[in-house]
N, C-alpha and C. Protein backbone atom coordinates (compact mmCIF):
# COMPACT_ATOMS: atom_id res chain seq x y z
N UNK A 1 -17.22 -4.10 -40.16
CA UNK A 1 -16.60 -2.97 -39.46
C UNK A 1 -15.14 -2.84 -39.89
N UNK A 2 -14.77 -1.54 -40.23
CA UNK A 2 -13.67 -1.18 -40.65
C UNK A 2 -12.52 -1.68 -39.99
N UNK A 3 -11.41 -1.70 -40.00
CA UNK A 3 -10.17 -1.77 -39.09
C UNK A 3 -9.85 -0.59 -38.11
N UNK A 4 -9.96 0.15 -38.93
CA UNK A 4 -9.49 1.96 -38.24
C UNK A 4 -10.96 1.97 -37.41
N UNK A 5 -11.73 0.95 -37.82
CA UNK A 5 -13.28 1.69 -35.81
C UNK A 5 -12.80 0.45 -35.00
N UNK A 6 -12.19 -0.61 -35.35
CA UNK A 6 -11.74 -1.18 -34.42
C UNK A 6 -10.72 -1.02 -33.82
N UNK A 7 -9.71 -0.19 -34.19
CA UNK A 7 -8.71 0.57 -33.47
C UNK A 7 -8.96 1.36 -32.39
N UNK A 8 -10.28 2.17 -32.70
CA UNK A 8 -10.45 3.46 -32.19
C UNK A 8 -11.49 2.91 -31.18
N UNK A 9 -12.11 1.59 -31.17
CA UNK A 9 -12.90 1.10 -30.31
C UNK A 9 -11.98 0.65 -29.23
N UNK A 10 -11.09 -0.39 -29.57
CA UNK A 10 -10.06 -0.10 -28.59
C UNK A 10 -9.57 0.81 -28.07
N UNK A 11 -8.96 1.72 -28.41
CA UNK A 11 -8.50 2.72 -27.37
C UNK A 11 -9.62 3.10 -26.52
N UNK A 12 -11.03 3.55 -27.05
CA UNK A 12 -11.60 3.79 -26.40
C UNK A 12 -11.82 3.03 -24.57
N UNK A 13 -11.73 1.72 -25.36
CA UNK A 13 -11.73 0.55 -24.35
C UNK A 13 -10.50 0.83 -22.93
N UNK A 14 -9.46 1.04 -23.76
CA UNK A 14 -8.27 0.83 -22.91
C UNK A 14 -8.46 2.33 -22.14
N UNK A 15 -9.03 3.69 -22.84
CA UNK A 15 -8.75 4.61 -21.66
C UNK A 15 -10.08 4.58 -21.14
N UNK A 16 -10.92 3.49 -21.10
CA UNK A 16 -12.03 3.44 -20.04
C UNK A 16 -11.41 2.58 -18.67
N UNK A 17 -11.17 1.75 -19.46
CA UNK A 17 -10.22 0.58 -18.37
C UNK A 17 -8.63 1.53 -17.80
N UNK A 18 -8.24 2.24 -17.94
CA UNK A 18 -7.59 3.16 -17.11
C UNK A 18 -8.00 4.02 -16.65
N UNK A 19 -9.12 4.83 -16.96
CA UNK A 19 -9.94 5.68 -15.72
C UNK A 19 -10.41 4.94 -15.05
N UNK A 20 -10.96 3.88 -15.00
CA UNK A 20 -11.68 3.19 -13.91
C UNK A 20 -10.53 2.98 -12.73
N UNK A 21 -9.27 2.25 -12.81
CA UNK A 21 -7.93 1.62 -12.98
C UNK A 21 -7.37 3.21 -11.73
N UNK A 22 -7.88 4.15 -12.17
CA UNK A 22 -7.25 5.07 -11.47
C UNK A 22 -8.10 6.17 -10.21
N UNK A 23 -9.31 5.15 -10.50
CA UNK A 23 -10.47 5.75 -9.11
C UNK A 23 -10.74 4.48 -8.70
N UNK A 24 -10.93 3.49 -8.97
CA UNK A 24 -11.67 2.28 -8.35
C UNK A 24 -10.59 1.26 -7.99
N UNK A 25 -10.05 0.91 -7.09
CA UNK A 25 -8.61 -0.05 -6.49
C UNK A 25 -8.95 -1.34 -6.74
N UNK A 26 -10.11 -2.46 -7.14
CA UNK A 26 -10.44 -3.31 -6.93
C UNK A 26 -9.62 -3.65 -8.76
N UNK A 27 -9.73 -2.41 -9.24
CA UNK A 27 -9.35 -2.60 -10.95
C UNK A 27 -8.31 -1.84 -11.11
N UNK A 28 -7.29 -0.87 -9.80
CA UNK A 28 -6.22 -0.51 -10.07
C UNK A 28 -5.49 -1.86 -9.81
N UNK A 29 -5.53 -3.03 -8.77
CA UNK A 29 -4.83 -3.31 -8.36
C UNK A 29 -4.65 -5.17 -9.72
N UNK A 30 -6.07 -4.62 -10.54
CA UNK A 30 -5.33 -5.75 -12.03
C UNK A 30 -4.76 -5.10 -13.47
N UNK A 31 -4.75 -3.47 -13.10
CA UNK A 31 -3.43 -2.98 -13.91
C UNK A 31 -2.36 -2.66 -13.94
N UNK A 32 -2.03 -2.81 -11.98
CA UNK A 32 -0.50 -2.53 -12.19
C UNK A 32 0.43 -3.80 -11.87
N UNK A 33 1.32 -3.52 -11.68
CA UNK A 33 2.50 -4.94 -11.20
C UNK A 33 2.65 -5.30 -9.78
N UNK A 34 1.64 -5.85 -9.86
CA UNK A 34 2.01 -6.17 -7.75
C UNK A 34 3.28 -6.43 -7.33
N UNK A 35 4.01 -6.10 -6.74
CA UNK A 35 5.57 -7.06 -5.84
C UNK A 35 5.27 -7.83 -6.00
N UNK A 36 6.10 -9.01 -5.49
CA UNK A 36 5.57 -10.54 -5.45
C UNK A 36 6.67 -11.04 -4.32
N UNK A 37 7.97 -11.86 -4.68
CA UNK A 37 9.04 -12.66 -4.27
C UNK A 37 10.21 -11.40 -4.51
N UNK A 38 11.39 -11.27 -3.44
CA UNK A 38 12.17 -10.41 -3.93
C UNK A 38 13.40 -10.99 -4.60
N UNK A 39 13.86 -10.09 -5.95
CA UNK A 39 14.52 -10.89 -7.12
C UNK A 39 15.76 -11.97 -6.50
N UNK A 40 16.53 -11.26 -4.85
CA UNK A 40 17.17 -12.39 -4.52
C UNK A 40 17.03 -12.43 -3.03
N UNK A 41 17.62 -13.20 -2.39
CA UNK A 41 18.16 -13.24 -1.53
C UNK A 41 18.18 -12.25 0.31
N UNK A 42 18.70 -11.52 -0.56
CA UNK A 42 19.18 -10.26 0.04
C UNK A 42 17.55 -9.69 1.00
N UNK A 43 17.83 -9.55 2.54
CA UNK A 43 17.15 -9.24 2.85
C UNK A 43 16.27 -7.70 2.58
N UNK A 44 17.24 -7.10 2.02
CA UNK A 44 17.35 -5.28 1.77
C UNK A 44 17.19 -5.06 0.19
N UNK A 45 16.69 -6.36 -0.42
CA UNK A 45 16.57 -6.47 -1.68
C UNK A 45 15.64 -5.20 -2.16
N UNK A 46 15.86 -4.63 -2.81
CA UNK A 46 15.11 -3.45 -3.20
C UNK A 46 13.96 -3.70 -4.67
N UNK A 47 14.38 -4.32 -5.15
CA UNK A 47 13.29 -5.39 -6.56
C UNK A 47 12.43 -6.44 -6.35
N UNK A 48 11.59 -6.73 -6.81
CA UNK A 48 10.56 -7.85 -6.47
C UNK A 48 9.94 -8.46 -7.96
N UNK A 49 9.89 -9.54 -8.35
CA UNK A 49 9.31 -10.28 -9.08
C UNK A 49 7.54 -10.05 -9.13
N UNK A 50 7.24 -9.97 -10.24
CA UNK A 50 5.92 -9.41 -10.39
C UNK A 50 4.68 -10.79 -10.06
N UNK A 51 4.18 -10.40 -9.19
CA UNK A 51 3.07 -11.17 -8.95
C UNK A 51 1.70 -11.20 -9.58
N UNK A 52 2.19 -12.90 -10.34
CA UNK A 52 0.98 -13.03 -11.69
C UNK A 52 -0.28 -13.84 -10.90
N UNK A 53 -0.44 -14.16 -9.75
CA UNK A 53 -1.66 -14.17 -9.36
C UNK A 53 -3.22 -13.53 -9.17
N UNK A 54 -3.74 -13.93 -9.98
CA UNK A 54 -5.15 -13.15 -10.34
C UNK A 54 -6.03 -12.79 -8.68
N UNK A 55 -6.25 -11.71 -8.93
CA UNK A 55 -7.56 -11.21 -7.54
C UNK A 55 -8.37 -12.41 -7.30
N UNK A 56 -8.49 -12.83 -6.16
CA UNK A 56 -9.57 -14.16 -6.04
C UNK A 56 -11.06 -13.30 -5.76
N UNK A 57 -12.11 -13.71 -5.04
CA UNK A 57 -13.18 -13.17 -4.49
C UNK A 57 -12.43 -12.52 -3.24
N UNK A 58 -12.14 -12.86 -2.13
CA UNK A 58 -11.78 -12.73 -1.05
C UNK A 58 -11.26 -11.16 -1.33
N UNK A 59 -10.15 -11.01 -1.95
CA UNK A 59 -9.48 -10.15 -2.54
C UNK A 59 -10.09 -8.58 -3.01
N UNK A 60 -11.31 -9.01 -3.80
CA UNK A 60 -11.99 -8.03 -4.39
C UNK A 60 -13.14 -7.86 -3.01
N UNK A 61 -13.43 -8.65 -2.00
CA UNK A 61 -14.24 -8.12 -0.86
C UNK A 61 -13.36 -7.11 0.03
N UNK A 62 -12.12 -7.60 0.28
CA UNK A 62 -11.46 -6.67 0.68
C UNK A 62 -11.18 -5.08 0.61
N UNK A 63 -11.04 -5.28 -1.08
CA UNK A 63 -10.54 -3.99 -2.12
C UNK A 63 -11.84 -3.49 -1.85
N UNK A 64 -13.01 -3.92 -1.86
CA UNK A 64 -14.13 -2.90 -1.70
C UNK A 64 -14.17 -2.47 -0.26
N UNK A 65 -13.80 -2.73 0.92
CA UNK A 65 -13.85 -2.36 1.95
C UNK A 65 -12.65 -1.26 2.23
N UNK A 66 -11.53 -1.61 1.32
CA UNK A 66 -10.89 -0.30 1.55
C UNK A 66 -10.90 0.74 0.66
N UNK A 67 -11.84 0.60 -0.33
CA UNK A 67 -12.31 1.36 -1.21
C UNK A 67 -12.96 2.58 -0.26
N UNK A 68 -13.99 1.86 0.57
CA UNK A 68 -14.51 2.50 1.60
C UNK A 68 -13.58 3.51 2.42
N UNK A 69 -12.84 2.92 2.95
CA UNK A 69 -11.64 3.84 3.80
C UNK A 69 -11.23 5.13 2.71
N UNK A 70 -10.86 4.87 1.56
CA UNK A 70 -10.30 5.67 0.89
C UNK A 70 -11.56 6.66 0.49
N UNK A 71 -12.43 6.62 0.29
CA UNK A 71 -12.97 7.14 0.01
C UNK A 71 -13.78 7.90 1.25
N UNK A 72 -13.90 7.70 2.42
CA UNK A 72 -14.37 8.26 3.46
C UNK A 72 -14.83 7.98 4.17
N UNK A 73 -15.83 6.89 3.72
CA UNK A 73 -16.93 5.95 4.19
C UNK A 73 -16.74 4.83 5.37
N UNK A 74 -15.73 4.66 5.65
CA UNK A 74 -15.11 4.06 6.83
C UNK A 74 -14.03 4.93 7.47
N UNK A 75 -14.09 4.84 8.52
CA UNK A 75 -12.85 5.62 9.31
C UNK A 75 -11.69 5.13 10.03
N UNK A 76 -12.27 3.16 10.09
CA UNK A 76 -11.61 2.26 10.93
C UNK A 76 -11.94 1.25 9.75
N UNK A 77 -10.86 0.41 9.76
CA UNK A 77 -11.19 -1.10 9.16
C UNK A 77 -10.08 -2.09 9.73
N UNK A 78 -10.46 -3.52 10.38
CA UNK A 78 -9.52 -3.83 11.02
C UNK A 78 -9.90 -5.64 9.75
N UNK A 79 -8.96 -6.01 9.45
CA UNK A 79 -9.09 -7.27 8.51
C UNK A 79 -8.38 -8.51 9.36
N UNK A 80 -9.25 -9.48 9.35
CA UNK A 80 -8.69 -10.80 10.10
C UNK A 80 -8.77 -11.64 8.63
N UNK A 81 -7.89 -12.36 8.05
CA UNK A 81 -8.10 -13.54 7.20
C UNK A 81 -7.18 -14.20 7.61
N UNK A 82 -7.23 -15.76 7.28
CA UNK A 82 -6.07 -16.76 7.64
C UNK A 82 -4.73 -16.67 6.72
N UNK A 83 -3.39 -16.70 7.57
CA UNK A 83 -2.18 -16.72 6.82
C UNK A 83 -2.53 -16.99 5.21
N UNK A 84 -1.74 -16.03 4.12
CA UNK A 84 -1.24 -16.52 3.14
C UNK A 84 -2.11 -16.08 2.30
N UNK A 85 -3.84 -15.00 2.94
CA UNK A 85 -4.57 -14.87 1.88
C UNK A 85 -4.39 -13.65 1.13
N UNK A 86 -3.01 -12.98 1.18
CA UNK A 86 -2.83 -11.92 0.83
C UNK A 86 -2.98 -10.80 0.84
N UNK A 87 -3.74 -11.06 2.41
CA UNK A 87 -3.90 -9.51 3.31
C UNK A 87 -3.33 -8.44 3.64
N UNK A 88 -1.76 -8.60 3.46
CA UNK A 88 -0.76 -7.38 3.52
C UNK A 88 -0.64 -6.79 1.69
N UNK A 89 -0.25 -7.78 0.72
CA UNK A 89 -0.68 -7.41 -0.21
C UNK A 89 -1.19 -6.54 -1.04
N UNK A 90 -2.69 -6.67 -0.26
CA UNK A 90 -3.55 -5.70 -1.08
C UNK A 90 -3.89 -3.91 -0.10
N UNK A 91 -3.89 -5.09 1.90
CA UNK A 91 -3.97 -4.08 2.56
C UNK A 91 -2.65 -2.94 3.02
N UNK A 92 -1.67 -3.46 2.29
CA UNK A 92 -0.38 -2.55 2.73
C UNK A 92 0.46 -2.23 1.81
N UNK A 93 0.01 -2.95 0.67
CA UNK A 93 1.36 -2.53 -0.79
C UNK A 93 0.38 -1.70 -1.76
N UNK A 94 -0.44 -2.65 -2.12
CA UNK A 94 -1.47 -1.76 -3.19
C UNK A 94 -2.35 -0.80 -3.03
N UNK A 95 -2.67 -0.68 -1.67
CA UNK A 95 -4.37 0.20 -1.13
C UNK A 95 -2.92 1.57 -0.30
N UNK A 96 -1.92 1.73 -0.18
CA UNK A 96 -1.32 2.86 0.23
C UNK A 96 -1.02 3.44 -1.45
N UNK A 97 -0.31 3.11 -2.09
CA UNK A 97 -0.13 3.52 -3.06
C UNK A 97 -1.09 4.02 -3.88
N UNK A 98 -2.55 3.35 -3.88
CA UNK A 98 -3.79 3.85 -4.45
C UNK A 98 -3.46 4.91 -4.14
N UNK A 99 -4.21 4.74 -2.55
CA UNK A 99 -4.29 6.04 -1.82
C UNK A 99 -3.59 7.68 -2.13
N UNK A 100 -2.53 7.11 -2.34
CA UNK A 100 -1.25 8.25 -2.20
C UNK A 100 -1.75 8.73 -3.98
N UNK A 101 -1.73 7.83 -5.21
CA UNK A 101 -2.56 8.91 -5.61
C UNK A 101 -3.73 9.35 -6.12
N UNK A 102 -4.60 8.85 -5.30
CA UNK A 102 -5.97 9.36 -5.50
C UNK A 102 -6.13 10.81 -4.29
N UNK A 103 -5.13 10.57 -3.50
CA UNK A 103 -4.99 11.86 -2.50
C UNK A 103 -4.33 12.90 -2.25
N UNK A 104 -3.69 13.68 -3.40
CA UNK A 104 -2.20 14.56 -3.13
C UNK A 104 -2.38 15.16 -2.13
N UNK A 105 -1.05 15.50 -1.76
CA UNK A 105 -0.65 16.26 -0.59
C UNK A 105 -0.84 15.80 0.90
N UNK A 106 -1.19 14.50 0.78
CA UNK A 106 -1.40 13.77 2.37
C UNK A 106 -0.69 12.67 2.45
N UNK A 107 -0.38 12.48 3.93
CA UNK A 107 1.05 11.96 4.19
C UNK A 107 0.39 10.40 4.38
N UNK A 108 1.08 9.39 4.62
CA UNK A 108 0.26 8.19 4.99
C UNK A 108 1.90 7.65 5.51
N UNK A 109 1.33 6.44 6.80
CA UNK A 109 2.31 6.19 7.96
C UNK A 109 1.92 4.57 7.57
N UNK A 110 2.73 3.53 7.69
CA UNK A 110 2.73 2.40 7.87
C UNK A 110 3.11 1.65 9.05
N UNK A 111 3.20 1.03 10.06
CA UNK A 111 3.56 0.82 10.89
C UNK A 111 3.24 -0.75 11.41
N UNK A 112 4.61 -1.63 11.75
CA UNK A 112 4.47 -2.82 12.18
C UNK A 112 5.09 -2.97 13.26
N UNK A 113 5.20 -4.65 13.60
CA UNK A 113 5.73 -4.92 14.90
C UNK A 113 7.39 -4.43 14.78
N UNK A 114 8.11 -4.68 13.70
CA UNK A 114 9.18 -4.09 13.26
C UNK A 114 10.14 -3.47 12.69
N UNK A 115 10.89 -2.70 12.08
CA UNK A 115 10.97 -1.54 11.18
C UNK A 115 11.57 -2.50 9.80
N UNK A 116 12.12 -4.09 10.29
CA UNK A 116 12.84 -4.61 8.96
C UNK A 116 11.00 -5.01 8.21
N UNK A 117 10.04 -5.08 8.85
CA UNK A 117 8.85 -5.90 8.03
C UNK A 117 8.33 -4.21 7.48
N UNK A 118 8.25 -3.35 8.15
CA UNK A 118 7.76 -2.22 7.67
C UNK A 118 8.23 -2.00 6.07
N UNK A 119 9.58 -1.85 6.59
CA UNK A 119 10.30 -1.49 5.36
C UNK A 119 10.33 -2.66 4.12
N UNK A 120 10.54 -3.66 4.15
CA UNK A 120 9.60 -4.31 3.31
C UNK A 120 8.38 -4.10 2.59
N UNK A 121 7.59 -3.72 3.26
CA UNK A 121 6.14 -3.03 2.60
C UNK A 121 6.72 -1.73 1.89
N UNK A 122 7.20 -0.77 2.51
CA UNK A 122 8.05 0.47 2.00
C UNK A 122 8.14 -0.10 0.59
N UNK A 123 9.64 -0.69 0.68
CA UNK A 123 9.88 -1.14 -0.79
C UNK A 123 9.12 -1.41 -1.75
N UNK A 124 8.04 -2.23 -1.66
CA UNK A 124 6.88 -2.91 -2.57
C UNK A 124 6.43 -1.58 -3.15
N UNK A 125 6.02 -0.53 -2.21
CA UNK A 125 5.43 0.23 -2.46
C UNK A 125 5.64 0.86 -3.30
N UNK A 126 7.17 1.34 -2.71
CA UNK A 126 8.38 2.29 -3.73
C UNK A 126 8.01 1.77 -4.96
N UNK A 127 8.29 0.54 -5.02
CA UNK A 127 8.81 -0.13 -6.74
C UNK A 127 7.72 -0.06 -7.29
N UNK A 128 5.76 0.18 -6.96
CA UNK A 128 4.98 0.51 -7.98
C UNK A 128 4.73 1.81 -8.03
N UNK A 129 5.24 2.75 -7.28
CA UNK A 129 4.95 4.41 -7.71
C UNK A 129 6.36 4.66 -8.70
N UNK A 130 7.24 3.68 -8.33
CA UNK A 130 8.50 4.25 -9.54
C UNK A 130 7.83 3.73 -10.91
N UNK A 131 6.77 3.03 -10.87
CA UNK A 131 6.73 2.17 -12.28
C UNK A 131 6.28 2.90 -13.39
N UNK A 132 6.20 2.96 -14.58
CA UNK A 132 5.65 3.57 -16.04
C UNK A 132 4.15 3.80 -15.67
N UNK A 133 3.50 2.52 -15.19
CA UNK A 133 1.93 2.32 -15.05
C UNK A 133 1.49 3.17 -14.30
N UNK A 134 2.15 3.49 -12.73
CA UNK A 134 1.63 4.55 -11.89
C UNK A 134 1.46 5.80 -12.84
N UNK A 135 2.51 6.38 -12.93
CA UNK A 135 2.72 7.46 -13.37
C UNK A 135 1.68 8.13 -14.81
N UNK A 136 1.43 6.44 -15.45
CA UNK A 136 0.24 6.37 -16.73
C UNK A 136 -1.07 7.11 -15.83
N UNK A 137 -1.25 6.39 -14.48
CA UNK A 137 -2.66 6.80 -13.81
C UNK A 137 -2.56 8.02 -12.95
N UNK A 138 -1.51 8.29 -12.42
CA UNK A 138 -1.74 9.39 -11.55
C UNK A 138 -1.01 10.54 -11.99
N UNK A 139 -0.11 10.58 -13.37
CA UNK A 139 0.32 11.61 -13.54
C UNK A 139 1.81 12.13 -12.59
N UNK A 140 1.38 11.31 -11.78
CA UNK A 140 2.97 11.72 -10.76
C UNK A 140 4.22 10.41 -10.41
N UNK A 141 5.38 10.71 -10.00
CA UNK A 141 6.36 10.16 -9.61
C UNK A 141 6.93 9.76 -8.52
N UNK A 142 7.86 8.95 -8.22
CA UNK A 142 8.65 9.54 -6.65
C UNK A 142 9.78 10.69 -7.12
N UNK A 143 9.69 11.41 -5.61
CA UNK A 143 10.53 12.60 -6.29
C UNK A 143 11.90 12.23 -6.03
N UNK A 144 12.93 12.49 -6.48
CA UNK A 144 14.24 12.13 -6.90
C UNK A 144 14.90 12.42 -5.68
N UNK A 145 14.48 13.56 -4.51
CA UNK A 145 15.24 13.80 -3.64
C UNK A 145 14.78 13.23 -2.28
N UNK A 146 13.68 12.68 -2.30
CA UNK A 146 13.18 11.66 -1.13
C UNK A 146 13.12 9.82 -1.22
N UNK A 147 13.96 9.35 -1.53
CA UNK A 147 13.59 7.90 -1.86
C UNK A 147 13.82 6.98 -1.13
N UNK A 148 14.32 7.10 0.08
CA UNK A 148 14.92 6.55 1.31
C UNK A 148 13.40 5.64 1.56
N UNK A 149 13.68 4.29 2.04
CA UNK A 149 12.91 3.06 2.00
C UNK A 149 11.88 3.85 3.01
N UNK A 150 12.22 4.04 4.21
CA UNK A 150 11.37 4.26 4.88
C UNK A 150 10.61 5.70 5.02
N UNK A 151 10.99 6.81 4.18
CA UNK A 151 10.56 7.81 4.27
C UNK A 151 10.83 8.64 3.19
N UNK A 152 9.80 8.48 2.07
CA UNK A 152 9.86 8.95 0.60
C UNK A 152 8.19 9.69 -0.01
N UNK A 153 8.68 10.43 -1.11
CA UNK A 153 7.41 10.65 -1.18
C UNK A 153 7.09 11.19 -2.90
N UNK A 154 6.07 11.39 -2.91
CA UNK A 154 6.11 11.51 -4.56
C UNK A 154 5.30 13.06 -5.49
N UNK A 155 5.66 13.41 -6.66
CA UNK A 155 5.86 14.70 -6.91
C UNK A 155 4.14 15.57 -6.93
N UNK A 156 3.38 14.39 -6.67
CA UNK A 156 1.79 15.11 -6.06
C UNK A 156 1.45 15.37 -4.87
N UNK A 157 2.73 15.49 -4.16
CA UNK A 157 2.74 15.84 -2.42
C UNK A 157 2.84 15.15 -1.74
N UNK A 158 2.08 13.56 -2.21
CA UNK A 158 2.10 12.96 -1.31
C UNK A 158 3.17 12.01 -0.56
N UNK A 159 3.25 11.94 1.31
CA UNK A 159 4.62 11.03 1.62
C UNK A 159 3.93 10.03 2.00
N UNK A 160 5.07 8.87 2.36
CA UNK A 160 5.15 8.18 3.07
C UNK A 160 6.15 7.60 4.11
N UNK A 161 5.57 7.17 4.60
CA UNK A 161 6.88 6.90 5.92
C UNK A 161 6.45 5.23 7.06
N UNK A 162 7.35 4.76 6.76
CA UNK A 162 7.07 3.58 7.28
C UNK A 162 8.30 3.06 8.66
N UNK A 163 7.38 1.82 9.63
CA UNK A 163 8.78 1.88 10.99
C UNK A 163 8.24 1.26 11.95
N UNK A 164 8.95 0.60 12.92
CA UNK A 164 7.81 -0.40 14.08
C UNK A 164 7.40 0.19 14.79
N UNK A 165 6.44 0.01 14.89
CA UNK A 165 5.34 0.38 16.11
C UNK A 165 5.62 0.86 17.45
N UNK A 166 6.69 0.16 18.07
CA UNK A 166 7.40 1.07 19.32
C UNK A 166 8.93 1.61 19.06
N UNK A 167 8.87 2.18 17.77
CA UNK A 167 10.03 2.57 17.06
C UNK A 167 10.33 4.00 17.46
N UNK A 168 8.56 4.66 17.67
CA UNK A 168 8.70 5.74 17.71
C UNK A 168 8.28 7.37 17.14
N UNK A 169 6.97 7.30 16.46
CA UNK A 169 6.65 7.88 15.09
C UNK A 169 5.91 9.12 15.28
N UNK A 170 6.44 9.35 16.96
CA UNK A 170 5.50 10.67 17.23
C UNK A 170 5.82 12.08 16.69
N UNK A 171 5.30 12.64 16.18
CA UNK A 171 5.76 13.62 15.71
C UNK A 171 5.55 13.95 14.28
N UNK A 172 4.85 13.00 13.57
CA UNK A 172 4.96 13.13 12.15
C UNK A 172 3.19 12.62 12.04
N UNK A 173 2.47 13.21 11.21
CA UNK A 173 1.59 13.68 11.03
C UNK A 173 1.05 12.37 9.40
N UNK A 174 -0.22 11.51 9.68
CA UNK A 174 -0.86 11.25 8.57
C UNK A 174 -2.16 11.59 8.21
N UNK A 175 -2.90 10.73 7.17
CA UNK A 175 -4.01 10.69 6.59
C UNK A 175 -4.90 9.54 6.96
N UNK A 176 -3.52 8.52 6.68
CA UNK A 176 -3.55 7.25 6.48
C UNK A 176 -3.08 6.38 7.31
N UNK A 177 -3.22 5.39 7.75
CA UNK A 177 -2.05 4.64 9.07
C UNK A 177 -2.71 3.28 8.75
N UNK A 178 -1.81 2.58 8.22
CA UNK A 178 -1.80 1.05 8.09
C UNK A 178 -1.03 0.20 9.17
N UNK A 179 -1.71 -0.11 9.59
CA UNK A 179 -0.82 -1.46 10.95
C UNK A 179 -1.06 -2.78 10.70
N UNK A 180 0.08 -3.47 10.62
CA UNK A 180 0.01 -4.47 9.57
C UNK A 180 1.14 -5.20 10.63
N UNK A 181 0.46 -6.48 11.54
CA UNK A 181 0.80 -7.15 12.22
C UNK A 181 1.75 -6.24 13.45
N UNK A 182 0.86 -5.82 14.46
CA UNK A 182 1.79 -5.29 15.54
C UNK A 182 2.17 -6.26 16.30
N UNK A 183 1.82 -7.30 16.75
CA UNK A 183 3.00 -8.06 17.52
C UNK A 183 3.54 -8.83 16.78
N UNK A 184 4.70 -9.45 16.85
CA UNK A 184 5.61 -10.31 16.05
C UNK A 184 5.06 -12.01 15.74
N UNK A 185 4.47 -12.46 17.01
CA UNK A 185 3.99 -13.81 17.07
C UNK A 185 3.28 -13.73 18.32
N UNK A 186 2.54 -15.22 18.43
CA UNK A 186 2.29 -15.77 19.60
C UNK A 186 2.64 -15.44 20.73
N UNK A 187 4.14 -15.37 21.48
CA UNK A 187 5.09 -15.07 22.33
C UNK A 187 4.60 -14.01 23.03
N UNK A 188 4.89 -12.77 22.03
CA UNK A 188 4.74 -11.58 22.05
C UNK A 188 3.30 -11.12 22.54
N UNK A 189 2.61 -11.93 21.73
CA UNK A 189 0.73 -11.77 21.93
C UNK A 189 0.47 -11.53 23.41
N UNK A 190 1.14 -13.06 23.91
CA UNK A 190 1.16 -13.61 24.97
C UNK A 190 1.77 -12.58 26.52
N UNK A 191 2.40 -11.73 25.98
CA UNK A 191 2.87 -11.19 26.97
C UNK A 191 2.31 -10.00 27.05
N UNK A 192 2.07 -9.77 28.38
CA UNK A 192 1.14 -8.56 29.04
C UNK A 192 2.23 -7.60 28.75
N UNK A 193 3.04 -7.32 28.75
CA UNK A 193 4.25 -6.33 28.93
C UNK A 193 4.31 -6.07 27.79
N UNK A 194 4.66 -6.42 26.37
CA UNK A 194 4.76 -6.35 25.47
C UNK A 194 3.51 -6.01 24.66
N UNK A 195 2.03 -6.55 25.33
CA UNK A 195 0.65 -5.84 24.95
C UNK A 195 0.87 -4.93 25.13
N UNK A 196 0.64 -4.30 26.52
CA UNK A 196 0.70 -3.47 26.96
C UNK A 196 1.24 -2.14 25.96
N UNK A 197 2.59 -2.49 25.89
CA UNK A 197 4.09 -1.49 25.23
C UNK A 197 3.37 -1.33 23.90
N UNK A 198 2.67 -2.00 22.93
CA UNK A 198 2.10 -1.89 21.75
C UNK A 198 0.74 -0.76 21.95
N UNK A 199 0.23 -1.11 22.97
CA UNK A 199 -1.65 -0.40 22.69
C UNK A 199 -0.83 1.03 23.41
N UNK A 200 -0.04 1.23 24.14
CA UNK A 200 1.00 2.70 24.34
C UNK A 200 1.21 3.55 23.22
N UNK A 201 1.94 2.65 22.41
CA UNK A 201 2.77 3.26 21.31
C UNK A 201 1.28 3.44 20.46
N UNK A 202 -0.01 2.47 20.05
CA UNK A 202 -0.76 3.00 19.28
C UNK A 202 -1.67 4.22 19.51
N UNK A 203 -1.47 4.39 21.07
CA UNK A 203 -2.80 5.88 21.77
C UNK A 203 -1.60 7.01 21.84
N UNK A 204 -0.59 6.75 22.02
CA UNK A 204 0.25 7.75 22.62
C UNK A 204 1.53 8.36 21.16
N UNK A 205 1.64 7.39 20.48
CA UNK A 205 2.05 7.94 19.12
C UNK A 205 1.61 7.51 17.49
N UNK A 206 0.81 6.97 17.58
CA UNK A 206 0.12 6.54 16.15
C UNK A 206 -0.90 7.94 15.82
N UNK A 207 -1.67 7.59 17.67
CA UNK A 207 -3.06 8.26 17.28
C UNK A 207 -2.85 9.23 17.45
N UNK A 208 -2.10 10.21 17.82
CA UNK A 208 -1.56 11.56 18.39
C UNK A 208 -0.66 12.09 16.93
């Protein structure tokens, strides 16, 4: 076999493995640059070190369950795994950003126990729709005049907007709504008052 059909077999290869990469999340989320560690310090660090950890199983059961969500087929998905298995990860950095663009023009809301962990996810997010790779799969950007951590959005319509849970978020309209640890700890769990103030804020401004 020639050189020039093995060229052309490759490419072929590579824009199969990027269409897939740009409908199927289980294989977007081993072509782009996950966040990882942020480059310092700084709680408001806006950069993150790329996370070279490979999808385990766990990972790819997940990605197919919110494959489901994204695609229609679920309407609710609630994920329990033990600390550390990379459940915010995939369920709050990589599966919104899918989302946002496999979906133009629909808004998607993030929401935690607090607006500094929200915005954290924000960021992650930000830094793979700013990247070369997004833009390789979806054709679109963040737009230059929305980039604010917690409420940005990108040039295929779609926003996002992220903030704690009794922060306040009535009024603004999603697709999508990721809740990603509403109480803070134990403590919090523990207290009827503070239950309470959470399952409020999720009937009275999440779901509204």
């Amino acid at each position: 076999m020639s050189s020039q059909s093995n060229i052309e077999r490759l490419k072929l290869a590579e824009e199969l493995y990027r269409r897939r990469a740009a409908t199927q999340l289980d294989r977007y989320c081993r072509f782009i640059d996950i966040p990882g560690a942020p480059l310092n310090d700084d709680e408001d660090c806006p950069e993150f070190y790329v996370d070279t950890v490979t999808p385990a199983q766990h990972h790819t059961l997940l990605n197919d369950k919110l494959q489901q969500v994204a695609d229609g087929d679920l309407t609710r998905l609630m994920v329990f795994m033990p600390p550390g298995s990379a459940k915010s990860t995939y369920a709050s950095v990589t599966f919104p950003t899918f989302y946002m663009g496999t979906h133009p023009n629909e808004p998607v809301i993030l929401a935690s126990y607090g607006s500094s962990l929200a915005a954290k996810f924000g960021r992650k997010c930000r830094q793979i729709t700013g990247s070369d790779k997004y833009q390789e799969l979806f054709n679109c950007h963040l737009r230059k005049d929305n980039r604010a951590v917690d409420d940005w959005g990108l040039t295929n319509g779609s926003t996002f907007m992220c903030g704690g849970i009794l922060s306040g978020l009535t009024g603004n309209r999603a697709k999508l709504i990721v809740i990603d640890d509403p109480v803070k700890g134990r403590e919090d769990a523990d207290s009827p008052t503070i239950r309470e103030k959470t399952w409020e804020a999720y009937l009275n401004d999440l779901r509204t």
